[in-house]
PDB file of N, CA and C in Angstrom:
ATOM      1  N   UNK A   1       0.837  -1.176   0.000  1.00  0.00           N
ATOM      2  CA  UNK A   1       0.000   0.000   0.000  1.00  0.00           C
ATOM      3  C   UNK A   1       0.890   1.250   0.000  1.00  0.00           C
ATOM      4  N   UNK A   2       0.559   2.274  -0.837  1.00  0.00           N
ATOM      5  CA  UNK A   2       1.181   3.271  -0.855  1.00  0.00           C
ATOM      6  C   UNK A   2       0.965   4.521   0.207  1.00  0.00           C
ATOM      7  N   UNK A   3       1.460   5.085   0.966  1.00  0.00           N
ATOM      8  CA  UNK A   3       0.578   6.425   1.721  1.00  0.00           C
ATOM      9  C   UNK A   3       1.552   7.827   1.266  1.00  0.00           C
ATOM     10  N   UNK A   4       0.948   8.691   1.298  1.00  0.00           N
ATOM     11  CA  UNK A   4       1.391  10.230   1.274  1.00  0.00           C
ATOM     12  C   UNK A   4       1.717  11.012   2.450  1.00  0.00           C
ATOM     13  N   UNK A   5       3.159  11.214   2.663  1.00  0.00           N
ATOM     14  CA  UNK A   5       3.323  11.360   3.913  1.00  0.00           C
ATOM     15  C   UNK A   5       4.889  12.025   3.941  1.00  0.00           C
ATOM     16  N   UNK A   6       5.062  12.773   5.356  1.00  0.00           N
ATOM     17  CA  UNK A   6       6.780  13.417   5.176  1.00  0.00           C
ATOM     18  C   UNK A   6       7.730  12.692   5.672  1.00  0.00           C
ATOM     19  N   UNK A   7       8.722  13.577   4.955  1.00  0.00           N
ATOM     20  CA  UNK A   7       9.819  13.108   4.943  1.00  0.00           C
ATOM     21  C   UNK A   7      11.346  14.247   5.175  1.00  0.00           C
ATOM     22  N   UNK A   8      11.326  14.100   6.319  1.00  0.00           N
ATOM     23  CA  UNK A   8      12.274  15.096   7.109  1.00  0.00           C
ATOM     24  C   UNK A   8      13.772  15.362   6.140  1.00  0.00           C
ATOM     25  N   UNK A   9      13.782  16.827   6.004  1.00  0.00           N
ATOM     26  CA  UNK A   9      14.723  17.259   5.111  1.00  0.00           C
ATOM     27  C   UNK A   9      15.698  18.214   5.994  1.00  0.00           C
ATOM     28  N   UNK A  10      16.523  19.076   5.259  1.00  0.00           N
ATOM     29  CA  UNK A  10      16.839  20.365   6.089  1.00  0.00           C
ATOM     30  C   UNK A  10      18.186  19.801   7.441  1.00  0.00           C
ATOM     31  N   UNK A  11      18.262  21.306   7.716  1.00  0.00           N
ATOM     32  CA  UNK A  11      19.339  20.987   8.868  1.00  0.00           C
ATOM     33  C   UNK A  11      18.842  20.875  10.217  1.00  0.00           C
ATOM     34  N   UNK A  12      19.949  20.688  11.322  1.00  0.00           N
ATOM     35  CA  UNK A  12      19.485  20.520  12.830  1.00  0.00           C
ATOM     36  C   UNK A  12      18.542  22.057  13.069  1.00  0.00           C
ATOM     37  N   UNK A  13      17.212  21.657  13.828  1.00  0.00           N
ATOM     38  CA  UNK A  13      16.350  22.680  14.396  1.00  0.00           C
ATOM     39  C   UNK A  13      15.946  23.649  13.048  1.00  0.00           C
ATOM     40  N   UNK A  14      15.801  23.452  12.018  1.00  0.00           N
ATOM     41  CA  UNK A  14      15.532  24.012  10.858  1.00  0.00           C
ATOM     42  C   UNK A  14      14.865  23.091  10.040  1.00  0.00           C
ATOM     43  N   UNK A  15      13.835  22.318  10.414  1.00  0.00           N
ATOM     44  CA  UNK A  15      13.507  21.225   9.516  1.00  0.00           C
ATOM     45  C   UNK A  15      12.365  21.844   8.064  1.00  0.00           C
ATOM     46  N   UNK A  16      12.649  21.163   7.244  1.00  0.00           N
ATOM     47  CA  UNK A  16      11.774  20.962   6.201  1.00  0.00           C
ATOM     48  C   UNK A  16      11.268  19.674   5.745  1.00  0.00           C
ATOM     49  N   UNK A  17      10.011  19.749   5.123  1.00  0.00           N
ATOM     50  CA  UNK A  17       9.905  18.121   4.770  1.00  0.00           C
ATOM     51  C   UNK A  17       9.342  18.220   3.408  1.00  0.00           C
ATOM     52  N   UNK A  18       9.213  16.944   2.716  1.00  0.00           N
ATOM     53  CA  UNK A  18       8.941  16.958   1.743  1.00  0.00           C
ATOM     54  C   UNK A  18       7.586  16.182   1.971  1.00  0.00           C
ATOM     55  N   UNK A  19       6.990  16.222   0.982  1.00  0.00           N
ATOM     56  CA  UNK A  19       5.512  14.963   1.133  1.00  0.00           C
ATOM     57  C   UNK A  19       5.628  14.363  -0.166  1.00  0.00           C
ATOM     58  N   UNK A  20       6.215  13.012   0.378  1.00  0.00           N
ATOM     59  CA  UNK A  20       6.653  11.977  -0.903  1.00  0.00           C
ATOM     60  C   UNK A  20       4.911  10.670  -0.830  1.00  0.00           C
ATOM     61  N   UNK A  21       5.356  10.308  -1.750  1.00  0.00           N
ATOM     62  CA  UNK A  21       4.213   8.831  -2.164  1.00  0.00           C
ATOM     63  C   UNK A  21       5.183   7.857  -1.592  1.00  0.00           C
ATOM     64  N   UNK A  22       5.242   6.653  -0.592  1.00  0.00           N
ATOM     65  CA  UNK A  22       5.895   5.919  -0.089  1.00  0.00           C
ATOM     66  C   UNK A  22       5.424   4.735   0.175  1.00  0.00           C
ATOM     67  N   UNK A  23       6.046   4.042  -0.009  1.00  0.00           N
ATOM     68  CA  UNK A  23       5.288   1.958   0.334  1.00  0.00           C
ATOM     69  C   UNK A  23       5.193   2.334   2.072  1.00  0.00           C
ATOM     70  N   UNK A  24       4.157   1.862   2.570  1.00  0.00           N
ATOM     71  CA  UNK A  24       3.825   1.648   4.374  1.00  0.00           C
ATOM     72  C   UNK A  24       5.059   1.275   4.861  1.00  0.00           C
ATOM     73  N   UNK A  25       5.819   0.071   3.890  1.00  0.00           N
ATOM     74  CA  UNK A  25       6.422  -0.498   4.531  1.00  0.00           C
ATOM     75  C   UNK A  25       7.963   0.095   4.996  1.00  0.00           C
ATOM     76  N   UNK A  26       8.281   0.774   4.470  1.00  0.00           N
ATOM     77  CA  UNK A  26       9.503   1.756   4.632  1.00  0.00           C
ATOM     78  C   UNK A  26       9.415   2.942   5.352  1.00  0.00           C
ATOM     79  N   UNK A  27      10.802   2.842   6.064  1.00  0.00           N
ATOM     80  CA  UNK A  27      11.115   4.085   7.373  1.00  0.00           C
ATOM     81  C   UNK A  27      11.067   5.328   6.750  1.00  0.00           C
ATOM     82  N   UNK A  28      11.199   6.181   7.685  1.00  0.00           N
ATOM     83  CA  UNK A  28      10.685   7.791   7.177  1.00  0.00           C
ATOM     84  C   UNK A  28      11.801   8.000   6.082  1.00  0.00           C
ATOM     85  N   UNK A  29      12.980   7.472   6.517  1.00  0.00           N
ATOM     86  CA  UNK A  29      14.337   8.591   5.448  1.00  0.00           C
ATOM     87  C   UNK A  29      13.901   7.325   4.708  1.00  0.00           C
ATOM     88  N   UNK A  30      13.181   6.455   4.116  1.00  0.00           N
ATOM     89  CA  UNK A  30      14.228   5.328   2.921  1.00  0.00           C
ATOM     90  C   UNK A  30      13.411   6.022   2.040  1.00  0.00           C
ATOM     91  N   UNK A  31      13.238   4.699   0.915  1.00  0.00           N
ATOM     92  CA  UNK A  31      13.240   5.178  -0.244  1.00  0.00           C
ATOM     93  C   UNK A  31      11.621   5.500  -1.116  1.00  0.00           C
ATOM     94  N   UNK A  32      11.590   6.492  -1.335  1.00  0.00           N
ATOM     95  CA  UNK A  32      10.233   6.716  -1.988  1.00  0.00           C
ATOM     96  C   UNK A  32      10.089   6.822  -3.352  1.00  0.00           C
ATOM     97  N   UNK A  33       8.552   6.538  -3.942  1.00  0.00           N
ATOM     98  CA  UNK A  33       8.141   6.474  -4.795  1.00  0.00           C
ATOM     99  C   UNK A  33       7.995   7.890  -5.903  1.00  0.00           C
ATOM    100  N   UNK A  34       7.867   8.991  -5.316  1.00  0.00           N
ATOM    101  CA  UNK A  34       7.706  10.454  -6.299  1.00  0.00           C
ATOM    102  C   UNK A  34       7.807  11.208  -4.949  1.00  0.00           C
ATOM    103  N   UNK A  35       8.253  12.132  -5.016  1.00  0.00           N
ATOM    104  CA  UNK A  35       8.339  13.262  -4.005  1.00  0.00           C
ATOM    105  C   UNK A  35       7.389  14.455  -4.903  1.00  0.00           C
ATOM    106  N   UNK A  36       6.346  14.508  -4.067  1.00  0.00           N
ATOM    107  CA  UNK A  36       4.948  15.428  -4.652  1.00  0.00           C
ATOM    108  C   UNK A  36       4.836  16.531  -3.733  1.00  0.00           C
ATOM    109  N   UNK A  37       5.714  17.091  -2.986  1.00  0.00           N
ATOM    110  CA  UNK A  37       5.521  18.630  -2.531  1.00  0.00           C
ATOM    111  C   UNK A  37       6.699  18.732  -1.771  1.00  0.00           C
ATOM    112  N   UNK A  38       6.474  19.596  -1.209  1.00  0.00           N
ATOM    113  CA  UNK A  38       7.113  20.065   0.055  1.00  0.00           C
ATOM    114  C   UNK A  38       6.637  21.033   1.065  1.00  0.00           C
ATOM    115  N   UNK A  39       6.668  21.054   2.289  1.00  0.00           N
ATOM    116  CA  UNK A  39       6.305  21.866   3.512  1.00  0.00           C
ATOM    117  C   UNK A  39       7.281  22.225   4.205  1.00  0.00           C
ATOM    118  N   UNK A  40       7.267  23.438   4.198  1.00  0.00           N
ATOM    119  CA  UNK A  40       7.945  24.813   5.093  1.00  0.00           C
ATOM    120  C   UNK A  40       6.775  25.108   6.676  1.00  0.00           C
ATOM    121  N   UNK A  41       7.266  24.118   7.776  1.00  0.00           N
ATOM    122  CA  UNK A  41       6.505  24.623   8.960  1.00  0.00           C
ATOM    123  C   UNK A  41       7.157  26.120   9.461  1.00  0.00           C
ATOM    124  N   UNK A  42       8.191  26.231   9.123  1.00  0.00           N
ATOM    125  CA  UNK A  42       8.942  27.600   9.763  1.00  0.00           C
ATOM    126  C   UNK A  42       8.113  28.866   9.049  1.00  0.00           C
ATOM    127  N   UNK A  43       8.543  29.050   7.910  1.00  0.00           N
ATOM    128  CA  UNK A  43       7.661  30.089   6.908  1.00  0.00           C
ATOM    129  C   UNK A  43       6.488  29.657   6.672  1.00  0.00           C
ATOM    130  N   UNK A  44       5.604  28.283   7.036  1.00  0.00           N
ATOM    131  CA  UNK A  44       4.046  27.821   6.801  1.00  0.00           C
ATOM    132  C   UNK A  44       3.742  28.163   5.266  1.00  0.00           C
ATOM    133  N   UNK A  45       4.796  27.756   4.558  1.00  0.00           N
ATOM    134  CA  UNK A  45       4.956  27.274   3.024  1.00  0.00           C
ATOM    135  C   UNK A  45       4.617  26.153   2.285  1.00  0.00           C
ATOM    136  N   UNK A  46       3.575  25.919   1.722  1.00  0.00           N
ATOM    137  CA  UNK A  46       3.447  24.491   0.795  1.00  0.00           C
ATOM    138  C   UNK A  46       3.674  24.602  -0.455  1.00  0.00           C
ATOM    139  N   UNK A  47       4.322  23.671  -1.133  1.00  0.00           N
ATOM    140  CA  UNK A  47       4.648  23.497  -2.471  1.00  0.00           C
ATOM    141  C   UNK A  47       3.898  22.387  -2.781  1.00  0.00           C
ATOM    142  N   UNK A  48       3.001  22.119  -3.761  1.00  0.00           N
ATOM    143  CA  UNK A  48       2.285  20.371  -3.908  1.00  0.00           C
ATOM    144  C   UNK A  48       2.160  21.008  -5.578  1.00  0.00           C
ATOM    145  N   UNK A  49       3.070  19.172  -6.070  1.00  0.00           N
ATOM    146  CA  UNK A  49       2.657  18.823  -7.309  1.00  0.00           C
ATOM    147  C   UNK A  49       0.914  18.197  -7.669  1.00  0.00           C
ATOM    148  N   UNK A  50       0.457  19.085  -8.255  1.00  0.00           N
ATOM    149  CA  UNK A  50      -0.879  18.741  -8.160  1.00  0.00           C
ATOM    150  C   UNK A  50      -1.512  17.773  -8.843  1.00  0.00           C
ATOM    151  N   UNK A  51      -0.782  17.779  -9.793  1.00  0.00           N
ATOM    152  CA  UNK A  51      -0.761  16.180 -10.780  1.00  0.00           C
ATOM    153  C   UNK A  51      -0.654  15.099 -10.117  1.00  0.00           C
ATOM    154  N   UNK A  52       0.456  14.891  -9.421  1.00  0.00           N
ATOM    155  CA  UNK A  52       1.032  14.105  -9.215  1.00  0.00           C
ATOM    156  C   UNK A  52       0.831  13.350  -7.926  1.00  0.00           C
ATOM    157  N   UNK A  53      -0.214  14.344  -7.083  1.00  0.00           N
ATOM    158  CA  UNK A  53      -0.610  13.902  -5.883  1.00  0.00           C
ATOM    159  C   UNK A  53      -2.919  13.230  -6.291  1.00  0.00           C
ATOM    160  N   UNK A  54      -3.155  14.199  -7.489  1.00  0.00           N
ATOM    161  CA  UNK A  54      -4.219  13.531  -8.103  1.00  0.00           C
ATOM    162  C   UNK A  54      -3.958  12.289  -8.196  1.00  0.00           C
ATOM    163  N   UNK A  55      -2.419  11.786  -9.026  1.00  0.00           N
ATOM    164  CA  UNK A  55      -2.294  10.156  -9.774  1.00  0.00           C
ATOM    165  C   UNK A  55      -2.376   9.281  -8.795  1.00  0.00           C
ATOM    166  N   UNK A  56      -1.805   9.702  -7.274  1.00  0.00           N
ATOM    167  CA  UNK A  56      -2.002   8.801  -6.471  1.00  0.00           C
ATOM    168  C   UNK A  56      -2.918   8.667  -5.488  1.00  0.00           C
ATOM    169  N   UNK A  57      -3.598   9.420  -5.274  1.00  0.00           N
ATOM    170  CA  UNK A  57      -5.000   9.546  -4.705  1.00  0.00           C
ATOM    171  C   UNK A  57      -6.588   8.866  -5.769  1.00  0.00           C
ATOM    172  N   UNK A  58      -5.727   8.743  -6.868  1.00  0.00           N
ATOM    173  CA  UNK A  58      -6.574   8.167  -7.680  1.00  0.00           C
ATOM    174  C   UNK A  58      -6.134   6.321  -7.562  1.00  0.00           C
ATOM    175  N   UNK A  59      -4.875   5.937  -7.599  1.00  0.00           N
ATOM    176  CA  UNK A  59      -4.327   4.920  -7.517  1.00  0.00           C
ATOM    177  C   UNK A  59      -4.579   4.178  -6.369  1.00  0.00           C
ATOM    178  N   UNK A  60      -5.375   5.399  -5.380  1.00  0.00           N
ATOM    179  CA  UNK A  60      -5.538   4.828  -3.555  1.00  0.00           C
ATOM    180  C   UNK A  60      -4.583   4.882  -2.504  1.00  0.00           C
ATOM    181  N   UNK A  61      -3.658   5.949  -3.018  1.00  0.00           N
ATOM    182  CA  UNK A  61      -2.835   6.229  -1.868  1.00  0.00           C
ATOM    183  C   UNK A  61      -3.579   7.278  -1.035  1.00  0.00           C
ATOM    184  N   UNK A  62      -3.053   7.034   0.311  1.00  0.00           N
ATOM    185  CA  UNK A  62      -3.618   7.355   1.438  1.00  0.00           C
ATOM    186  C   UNK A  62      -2.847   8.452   2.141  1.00  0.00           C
ATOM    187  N   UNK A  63      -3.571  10.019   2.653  1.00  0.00           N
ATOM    188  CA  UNK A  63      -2.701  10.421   2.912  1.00  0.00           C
ATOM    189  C   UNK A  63      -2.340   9.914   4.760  1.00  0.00           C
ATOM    190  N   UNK A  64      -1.373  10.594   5.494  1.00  0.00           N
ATOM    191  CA  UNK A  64      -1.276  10.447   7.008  1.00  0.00           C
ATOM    192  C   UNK A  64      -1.906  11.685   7.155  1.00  0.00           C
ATOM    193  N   UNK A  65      -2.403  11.658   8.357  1.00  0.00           N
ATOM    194  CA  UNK A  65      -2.735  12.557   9.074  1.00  0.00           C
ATOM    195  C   UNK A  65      -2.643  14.089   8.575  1.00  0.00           C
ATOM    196  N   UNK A  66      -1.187  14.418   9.271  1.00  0.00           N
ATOM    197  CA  UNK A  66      -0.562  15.274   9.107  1.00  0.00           C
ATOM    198  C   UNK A  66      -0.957  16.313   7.608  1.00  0.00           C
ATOM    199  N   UNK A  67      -0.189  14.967   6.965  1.00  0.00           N
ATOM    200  CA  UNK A  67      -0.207  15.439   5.500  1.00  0.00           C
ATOM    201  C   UNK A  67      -2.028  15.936   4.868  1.00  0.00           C
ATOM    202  N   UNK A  68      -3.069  15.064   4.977  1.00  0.00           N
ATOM    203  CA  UNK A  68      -4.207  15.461   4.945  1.00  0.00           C
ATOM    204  C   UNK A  68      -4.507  16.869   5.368  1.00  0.00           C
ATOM    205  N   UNK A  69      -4.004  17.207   6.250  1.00  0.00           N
ATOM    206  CA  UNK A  69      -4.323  18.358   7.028  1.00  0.00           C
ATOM    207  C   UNK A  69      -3.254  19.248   6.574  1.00  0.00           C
ATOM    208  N   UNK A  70      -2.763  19.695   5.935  1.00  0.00           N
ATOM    209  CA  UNK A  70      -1.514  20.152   5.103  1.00  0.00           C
ATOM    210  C   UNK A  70      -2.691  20.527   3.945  1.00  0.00           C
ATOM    211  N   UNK A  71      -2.946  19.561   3.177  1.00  0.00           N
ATOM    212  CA  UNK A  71      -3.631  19.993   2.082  1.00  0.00           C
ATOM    213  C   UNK A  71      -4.942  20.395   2.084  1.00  0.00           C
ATOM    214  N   UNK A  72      -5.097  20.242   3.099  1.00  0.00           N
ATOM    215  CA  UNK A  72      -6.818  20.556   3.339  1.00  0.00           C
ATOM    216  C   UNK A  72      -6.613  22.293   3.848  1.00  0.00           C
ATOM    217  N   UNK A  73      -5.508  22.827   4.568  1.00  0.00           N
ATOM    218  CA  UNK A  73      -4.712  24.257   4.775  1.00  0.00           C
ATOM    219  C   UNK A  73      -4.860  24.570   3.840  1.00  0.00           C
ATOM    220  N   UNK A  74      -4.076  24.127   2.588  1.00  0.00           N
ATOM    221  CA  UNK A  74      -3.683  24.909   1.499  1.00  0.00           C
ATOM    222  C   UNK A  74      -4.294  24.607   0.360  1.00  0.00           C
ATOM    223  N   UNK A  75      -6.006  24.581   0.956  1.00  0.00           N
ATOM    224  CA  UNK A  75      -7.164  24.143   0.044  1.00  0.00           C
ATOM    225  C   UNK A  75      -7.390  22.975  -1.225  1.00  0.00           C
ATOM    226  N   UNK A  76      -6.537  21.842  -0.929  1.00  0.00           N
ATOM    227  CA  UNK A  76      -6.352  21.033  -2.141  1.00  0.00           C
ATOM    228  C   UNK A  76      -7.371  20.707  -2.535  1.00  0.00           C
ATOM    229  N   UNK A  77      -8.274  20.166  -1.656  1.00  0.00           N
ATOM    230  CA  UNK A  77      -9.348  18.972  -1.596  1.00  0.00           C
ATOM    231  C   UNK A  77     -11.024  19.935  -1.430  1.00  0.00           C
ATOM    232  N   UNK A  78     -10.789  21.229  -1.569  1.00  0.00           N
ATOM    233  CA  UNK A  78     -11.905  22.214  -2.053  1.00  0.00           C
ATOM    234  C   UNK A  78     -11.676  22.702  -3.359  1.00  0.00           C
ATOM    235  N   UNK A  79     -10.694  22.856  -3.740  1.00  0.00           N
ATOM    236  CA  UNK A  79     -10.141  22.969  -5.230  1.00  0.00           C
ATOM    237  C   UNK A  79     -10.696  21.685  -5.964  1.00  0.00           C
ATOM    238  N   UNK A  80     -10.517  20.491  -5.675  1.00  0.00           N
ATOM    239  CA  UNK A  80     -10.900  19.091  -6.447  1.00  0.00           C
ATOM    240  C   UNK A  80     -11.920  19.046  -6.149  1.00  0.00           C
ATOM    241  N   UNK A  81     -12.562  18.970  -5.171  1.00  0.00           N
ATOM    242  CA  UNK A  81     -13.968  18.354  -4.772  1.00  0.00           C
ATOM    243  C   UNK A  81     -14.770  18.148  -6.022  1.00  0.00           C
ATOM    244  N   UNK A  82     -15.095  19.108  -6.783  1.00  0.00           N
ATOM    245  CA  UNK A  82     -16.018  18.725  -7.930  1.00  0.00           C
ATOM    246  C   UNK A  82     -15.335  17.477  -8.923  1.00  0.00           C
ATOM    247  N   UNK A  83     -13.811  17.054  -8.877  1.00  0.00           N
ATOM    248  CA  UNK A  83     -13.263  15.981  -9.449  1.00  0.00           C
ATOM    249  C   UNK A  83     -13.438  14.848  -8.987  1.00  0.00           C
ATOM    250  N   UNK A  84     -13.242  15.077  -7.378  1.00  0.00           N
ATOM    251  CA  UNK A  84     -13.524  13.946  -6.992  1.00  0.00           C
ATOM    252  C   UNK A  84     -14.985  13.483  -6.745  1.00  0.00           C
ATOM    253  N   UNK A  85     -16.064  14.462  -6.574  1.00  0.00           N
ATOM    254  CA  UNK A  85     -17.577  14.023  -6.745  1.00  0.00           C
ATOM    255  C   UNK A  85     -17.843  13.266  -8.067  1.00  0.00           C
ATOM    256  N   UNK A  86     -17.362  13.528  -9.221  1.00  0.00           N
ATOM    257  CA  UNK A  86     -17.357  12.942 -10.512  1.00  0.00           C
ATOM    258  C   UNK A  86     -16.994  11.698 -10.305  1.00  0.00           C
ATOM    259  N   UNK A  87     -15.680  11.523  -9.769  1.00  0.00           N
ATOM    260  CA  UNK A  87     -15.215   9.889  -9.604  1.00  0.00           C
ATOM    261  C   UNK A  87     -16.251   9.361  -8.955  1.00  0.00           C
ATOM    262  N   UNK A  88     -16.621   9.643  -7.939  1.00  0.00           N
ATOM    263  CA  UNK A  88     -17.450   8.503  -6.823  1.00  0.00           C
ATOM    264  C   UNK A  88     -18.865   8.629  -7.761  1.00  0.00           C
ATOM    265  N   UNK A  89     -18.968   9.519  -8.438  1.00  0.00           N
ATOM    266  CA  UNK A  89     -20.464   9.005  -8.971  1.00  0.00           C
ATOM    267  C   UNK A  89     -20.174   7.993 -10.385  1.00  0.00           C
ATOM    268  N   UNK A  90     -19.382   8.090 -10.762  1.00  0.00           N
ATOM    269  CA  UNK A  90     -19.185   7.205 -11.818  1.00  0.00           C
ATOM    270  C   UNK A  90     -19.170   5.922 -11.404  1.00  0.00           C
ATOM    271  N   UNK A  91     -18.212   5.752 -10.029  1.00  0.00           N
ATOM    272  CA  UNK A  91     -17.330   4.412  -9.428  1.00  0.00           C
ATOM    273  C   UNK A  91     -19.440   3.564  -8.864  1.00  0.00           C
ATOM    274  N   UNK A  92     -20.072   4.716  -8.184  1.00  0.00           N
ATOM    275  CA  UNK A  92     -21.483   4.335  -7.734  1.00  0.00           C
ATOM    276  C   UNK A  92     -22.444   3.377  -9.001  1.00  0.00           C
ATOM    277  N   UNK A  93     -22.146   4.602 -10.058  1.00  0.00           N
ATOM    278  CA  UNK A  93     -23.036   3.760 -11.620  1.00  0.00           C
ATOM    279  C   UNK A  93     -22.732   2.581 -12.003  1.00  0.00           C
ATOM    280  N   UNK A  94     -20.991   2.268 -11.549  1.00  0.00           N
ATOM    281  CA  UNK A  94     -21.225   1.091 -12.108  1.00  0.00           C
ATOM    282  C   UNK A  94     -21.125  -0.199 -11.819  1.00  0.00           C
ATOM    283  N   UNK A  95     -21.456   0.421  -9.997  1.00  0.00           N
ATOM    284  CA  UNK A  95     -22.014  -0.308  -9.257  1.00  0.00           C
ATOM    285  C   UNK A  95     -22.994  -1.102  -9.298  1.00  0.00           C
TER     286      UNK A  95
END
């Protein structure tokens, strides 16, 4: 399973993270699948590839916590909503 989640960057007491696509099964530093943003908690900065976090939210990656709440800040998932209402009514029809 894939989840969307950070990944501690930056120097001592200066952290930055990135929000990569990552297998569950791997520790925070190993190795990830696409690195799809980045977050600035110091300056409360987000960078998100928006493509690229669609492909895997479409694929069923999951975000953590954190990260959910990151994009839900920096309005991702009010921006899509009408994309993603489309999916679930399609995924319902052909039910």
């Amino acid at each position: 399973m894939v989840k969307l989640r950070l990944k501690r960057c930056g120097r001592k007491q200066r952290a930055i993270y990135r929000i990569v696509a990552i297998d569950i099964r791997s520790r925070r530093e190993g190795r990830d699948l696409q690195k799809v943003g980045l977050y600035d908690p110091i300056k409360n900065k987000t960078h998100s590839n928006v493509p690229a976090i669609l492909y895997f939210l479409e694929k069923g990656a999951q975000p953590t916590g954190t990260v959910y709440d990151i994009l839900r800040k920096a309005e991702f998932f009010e921006e899509f909503q009408v994309y993603f209402d489309k999916k679930e009514s399609k995924n319902k029809s052909h039910e």
